[in-house]
C-alpha atoms as a PDB file:
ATOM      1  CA  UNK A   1      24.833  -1.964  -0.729  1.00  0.00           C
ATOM      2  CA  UNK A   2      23.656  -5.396   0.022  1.00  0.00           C
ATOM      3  CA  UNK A   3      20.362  -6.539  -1.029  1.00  0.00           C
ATOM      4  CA  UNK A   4      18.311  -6.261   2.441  1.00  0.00           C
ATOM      5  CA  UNK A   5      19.882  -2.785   2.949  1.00  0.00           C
ATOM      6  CA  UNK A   6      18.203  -1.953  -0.482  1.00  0.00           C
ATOM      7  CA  UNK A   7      14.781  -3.567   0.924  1.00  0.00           C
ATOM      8  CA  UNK A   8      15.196  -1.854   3.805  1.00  0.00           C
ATOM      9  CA  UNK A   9      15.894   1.501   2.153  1.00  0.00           C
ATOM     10  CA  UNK A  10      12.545   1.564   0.608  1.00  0.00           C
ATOM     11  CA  UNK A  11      10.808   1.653   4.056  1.00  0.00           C
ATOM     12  CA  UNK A  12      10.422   5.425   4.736  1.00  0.00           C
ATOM     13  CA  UNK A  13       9.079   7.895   6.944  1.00  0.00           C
ATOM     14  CA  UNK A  14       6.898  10.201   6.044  1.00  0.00           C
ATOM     15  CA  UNK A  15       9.412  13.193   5.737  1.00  0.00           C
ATOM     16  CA  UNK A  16      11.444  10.533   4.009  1.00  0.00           C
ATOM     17  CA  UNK A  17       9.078  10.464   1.112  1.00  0.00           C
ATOM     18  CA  UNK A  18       8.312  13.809   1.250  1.00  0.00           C
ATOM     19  CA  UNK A  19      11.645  14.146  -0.111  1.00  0.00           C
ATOM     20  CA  UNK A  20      11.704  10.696  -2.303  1.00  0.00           C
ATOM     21  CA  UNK A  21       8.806  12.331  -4.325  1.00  0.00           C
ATOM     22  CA  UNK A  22       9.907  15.674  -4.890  1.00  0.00           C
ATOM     23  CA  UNK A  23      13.081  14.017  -6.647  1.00  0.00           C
ATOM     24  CA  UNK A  24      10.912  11.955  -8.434  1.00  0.00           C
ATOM     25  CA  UNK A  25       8.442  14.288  -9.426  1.00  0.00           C
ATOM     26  CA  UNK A  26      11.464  16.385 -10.568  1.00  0.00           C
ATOM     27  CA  UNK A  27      12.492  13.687 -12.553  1.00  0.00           C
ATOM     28  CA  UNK A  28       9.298  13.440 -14.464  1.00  0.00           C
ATOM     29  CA  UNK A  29       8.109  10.701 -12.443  1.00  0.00           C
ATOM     30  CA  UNK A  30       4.839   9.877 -12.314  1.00  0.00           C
ATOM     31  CA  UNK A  31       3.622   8.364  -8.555  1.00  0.00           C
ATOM     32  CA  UNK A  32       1.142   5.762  -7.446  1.00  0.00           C
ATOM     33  CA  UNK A  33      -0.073   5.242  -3.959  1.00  0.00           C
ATOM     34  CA  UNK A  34      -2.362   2.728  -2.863  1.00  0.00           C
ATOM     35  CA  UNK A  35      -2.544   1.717   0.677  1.00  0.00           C
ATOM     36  CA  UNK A  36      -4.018  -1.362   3.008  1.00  0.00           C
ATOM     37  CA  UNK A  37      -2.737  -4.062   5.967  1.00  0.00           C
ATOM     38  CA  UNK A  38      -1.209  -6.540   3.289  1.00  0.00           C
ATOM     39  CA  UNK A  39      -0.906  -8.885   6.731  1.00  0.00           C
ATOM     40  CA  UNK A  40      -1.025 -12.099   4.311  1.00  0.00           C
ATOM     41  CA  UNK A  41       1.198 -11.180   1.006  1.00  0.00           C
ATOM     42  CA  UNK A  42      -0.911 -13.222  -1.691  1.00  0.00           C
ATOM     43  CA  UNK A  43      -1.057 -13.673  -5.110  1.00  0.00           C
ATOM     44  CA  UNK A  44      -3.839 -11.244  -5.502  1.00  0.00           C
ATOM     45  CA  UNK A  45      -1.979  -8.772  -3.711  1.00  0.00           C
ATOM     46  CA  UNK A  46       1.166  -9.158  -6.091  1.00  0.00           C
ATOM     47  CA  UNK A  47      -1.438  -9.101  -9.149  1.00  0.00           C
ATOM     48  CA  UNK A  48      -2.919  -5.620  -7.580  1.00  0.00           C
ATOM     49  CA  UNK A  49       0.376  -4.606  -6.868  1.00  0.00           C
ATOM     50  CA  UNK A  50       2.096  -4.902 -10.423  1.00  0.00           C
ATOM     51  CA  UNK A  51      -1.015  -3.686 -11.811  1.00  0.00           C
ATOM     52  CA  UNK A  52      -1.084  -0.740  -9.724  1.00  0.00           C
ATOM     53  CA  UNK A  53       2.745   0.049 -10.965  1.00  0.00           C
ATOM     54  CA  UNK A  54       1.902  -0.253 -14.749  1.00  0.00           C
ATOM     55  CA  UNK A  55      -0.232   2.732 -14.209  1.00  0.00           C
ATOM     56  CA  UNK A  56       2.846   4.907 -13.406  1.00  0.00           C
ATOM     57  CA  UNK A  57       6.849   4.719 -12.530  1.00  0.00           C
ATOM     58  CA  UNK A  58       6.821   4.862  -8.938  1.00  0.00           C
ATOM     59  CA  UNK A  59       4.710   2.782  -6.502  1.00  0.00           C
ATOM     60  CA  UNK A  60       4.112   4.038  -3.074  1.00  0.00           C
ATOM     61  CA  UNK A  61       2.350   1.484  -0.312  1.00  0.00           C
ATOM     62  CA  UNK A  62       0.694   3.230   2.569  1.00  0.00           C
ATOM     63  CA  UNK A  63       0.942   0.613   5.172  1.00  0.00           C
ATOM     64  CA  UNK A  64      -1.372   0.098   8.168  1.00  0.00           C
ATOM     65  CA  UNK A  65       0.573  -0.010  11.359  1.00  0.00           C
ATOM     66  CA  UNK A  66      -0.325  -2.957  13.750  1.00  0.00           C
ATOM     67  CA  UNK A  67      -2.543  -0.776  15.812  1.00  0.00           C
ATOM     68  CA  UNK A  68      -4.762   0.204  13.058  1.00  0.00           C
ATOM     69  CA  UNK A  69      -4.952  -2.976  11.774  1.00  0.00           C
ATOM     70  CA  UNK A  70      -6.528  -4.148  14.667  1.00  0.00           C
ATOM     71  CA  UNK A  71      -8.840  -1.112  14.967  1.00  0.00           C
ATOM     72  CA  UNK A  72     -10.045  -2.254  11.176  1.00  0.00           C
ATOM     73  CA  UNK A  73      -9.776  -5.979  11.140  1.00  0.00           C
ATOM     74  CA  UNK A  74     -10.089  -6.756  14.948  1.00  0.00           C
ATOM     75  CA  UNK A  75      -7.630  -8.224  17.745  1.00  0.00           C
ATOM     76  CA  UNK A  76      -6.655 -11.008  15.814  1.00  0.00           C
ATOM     77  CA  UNK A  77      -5.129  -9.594  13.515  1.00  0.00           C
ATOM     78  CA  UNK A  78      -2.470  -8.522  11.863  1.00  0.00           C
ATOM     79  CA  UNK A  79      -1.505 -12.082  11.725  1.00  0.00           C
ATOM     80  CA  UNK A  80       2.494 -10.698  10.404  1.00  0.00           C
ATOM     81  CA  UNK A  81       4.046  -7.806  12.625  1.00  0.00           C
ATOM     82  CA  UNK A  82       4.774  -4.537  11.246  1.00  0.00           C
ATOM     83  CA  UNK A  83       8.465  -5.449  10.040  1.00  0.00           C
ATOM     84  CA  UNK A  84       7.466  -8.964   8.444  1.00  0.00           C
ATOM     85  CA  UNK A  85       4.955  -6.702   6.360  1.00  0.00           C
ATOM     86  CA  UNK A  86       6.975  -3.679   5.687  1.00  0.00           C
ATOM     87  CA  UNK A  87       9.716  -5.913   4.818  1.00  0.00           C
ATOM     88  CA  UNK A  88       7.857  -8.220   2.142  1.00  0.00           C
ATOM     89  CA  UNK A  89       6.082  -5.019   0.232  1.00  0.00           C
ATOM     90  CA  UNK A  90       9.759  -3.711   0.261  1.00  0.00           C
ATOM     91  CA  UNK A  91      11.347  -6.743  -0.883  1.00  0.00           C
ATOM     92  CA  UNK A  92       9.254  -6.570  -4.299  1.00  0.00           C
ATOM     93  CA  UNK A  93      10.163  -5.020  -7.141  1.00  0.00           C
ATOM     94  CA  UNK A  94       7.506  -2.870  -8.503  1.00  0.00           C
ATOM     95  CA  UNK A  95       7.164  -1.203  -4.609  1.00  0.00           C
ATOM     96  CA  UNK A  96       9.759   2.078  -4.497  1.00  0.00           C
ATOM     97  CA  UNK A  97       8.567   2.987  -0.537  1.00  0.00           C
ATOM     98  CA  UNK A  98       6.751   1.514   1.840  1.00  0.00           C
ATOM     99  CA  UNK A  99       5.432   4.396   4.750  1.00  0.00           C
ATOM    100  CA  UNK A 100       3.083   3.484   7.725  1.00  0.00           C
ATOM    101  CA  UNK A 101       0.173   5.548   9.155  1.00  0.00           C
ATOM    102  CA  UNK A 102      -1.401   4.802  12.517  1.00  0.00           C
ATOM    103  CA  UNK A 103      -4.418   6.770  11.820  1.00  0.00           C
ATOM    104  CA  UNK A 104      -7.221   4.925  10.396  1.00  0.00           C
ATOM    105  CA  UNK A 105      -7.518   6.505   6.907  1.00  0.00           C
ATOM    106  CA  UNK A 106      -4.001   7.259   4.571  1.00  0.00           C
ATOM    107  CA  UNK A 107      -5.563  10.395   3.884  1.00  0.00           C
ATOM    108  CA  UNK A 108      -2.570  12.131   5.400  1.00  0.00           C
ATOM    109  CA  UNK A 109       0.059  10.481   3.770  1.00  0.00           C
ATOM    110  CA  UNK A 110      -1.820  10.852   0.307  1.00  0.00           C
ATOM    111  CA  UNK A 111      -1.994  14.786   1.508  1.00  0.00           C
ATOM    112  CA  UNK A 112       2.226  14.240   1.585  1.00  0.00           C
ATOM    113  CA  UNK A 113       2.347  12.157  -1.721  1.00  0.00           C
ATOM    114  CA  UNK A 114       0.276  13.958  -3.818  1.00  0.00           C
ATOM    115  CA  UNK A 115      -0.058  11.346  -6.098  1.00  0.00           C
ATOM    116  CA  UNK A 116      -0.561  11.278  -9.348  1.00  0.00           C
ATOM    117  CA  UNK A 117      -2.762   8.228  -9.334  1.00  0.00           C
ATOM    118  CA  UNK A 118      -4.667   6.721  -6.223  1.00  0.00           C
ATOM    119  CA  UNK A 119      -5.813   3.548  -6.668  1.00  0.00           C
ATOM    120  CA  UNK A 120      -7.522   0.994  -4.173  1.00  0.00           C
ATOM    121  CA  UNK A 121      -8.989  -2.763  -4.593  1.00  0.00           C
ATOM    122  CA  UNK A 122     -12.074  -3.467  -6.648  1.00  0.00           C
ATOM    123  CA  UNK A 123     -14.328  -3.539  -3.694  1.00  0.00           C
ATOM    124  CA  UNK A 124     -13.952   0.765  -3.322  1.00  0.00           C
ATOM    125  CA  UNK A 125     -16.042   2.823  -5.403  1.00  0.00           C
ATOM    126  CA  UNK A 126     -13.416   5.724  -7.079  1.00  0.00           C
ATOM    127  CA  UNK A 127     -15.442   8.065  -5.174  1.00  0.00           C
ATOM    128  CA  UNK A 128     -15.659   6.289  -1.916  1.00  0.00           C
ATOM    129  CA  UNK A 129     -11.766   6.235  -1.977  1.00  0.00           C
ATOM    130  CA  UNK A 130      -9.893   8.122   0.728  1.00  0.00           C
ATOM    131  CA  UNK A 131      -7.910  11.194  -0.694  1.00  0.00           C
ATOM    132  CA  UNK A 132      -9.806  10.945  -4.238  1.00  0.00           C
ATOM    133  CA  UNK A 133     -11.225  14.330  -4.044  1.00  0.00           C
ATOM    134  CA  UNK A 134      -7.807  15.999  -2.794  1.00  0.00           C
ATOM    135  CA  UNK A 135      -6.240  13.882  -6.144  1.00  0.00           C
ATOM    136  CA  UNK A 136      -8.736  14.738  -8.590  1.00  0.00           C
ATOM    137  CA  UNK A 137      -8.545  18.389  -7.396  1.00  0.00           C
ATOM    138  CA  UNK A 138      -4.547  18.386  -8.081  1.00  0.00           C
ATOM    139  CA  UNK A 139      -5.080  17.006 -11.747  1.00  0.00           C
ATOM    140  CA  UNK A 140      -4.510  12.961 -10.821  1.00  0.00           C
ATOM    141  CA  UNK A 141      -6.494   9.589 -11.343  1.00  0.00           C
ATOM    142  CA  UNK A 142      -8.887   7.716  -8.873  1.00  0.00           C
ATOM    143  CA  UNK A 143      -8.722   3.993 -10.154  1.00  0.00           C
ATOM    144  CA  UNK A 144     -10.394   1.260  -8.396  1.00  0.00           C
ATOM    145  CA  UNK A 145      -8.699  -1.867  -9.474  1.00  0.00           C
ATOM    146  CA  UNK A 146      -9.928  -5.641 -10.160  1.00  0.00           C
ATOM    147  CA  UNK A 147      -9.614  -8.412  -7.603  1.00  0.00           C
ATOM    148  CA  UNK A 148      -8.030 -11.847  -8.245  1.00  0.00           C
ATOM    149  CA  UNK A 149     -11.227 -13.954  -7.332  1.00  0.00           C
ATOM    150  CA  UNK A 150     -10.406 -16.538  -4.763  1.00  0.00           C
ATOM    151  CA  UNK A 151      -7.878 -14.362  -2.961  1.00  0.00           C
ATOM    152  CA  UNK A 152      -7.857 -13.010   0.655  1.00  0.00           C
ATOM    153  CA  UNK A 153      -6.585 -12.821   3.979  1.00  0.00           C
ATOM    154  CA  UNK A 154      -9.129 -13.265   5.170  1.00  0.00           C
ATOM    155  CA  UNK A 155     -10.092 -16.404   3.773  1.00  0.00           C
ATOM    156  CA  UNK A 156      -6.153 -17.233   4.355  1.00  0.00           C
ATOM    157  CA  UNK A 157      -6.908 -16.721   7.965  1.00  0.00           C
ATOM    158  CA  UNK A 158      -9.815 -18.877   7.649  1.00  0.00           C
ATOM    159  CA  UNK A 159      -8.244 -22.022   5.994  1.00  0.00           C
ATOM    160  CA  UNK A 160      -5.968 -21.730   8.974  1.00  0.00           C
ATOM    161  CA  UNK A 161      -7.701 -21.528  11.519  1.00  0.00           C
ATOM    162  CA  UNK A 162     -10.114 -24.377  10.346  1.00  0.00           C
ATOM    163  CA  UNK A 163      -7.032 -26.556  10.443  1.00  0.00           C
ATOM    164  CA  UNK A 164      -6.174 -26.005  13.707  1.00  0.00           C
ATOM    165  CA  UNK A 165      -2.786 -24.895  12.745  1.00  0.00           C
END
């Protein structure tokens, strides 16, 4: 299998990883899902990321779809189109799938996951996290996670835009 097939592997439905985690539950697996628009991959976001994997073996990503990116973050945004992002979250190494919801909340992908840890971005309160009463009620974590300060899109998006570029 070349390596973009491999990339592109990881990018699932959500029937696909219905399936992906029942193997890897079955396997002993323990499964992390965080979720967000990742429209800018930064160094934060790799920092969250690989943190966010440490906690278990597999890492799942929900992934906003353009739509509800722009319902969230308004209609400039996402800056990167669904593929660009799907594809860059796939392409690194700690990330097993990468699934997109339209809605505006993961919470039903998180009700497909079951994971055994949910975690979000230090900004979220544990309880203010989406799906952290259906995961504490199965027996998993709620972890909200430190930020690398300095890091954003949307001061990304800023920078840029006060270039002119």
């Amino acid at each position: 299998m070349s390596s973009f097939a491999h990339i592109q592997q990881k990018i699932r439905t959500a029937e696909q990883l219905r399936e992906a985690v029942a193997g890897w539950r079955a396997a002993g697996e323990r499964i992390v899902f965080t979720n967000g628009c990742f429209d800018i991959l930064h160094f934060g976001h790799l920092h969250y990321l690989a943190d966010a994997r440490d906690l278990g073996q597999r890492l799942v990503i929900g992934l906003n779809s353009g739509d509800s990116v722009r319902r969230l973050k308004g209609p400039t945004r996402p800056i990167n189109d669904e593929a660009t992002r799907a594809h860059l979250l796939a392409a690194l190494e700690v990330v097993d799938a990468v699934v997109f919801f339209d809605e505006d909340t993961p919470l039903n992908l998180i009700k497909t996951a079951m994971p055994d840890v949910l975690v979000k971005g230090g900004d979220w309160k544990p309880e203010q996290i989406v799906g952290s009463d259906i995961v504490l009620a199965n027996g998993g974590r709620v972890l909200s996670l430190p930020f690398v300060d300095g890091y954003s899109t949307t001061n990304i998006e800023q920078k840029i835009r006060a270039f002119g570029c």
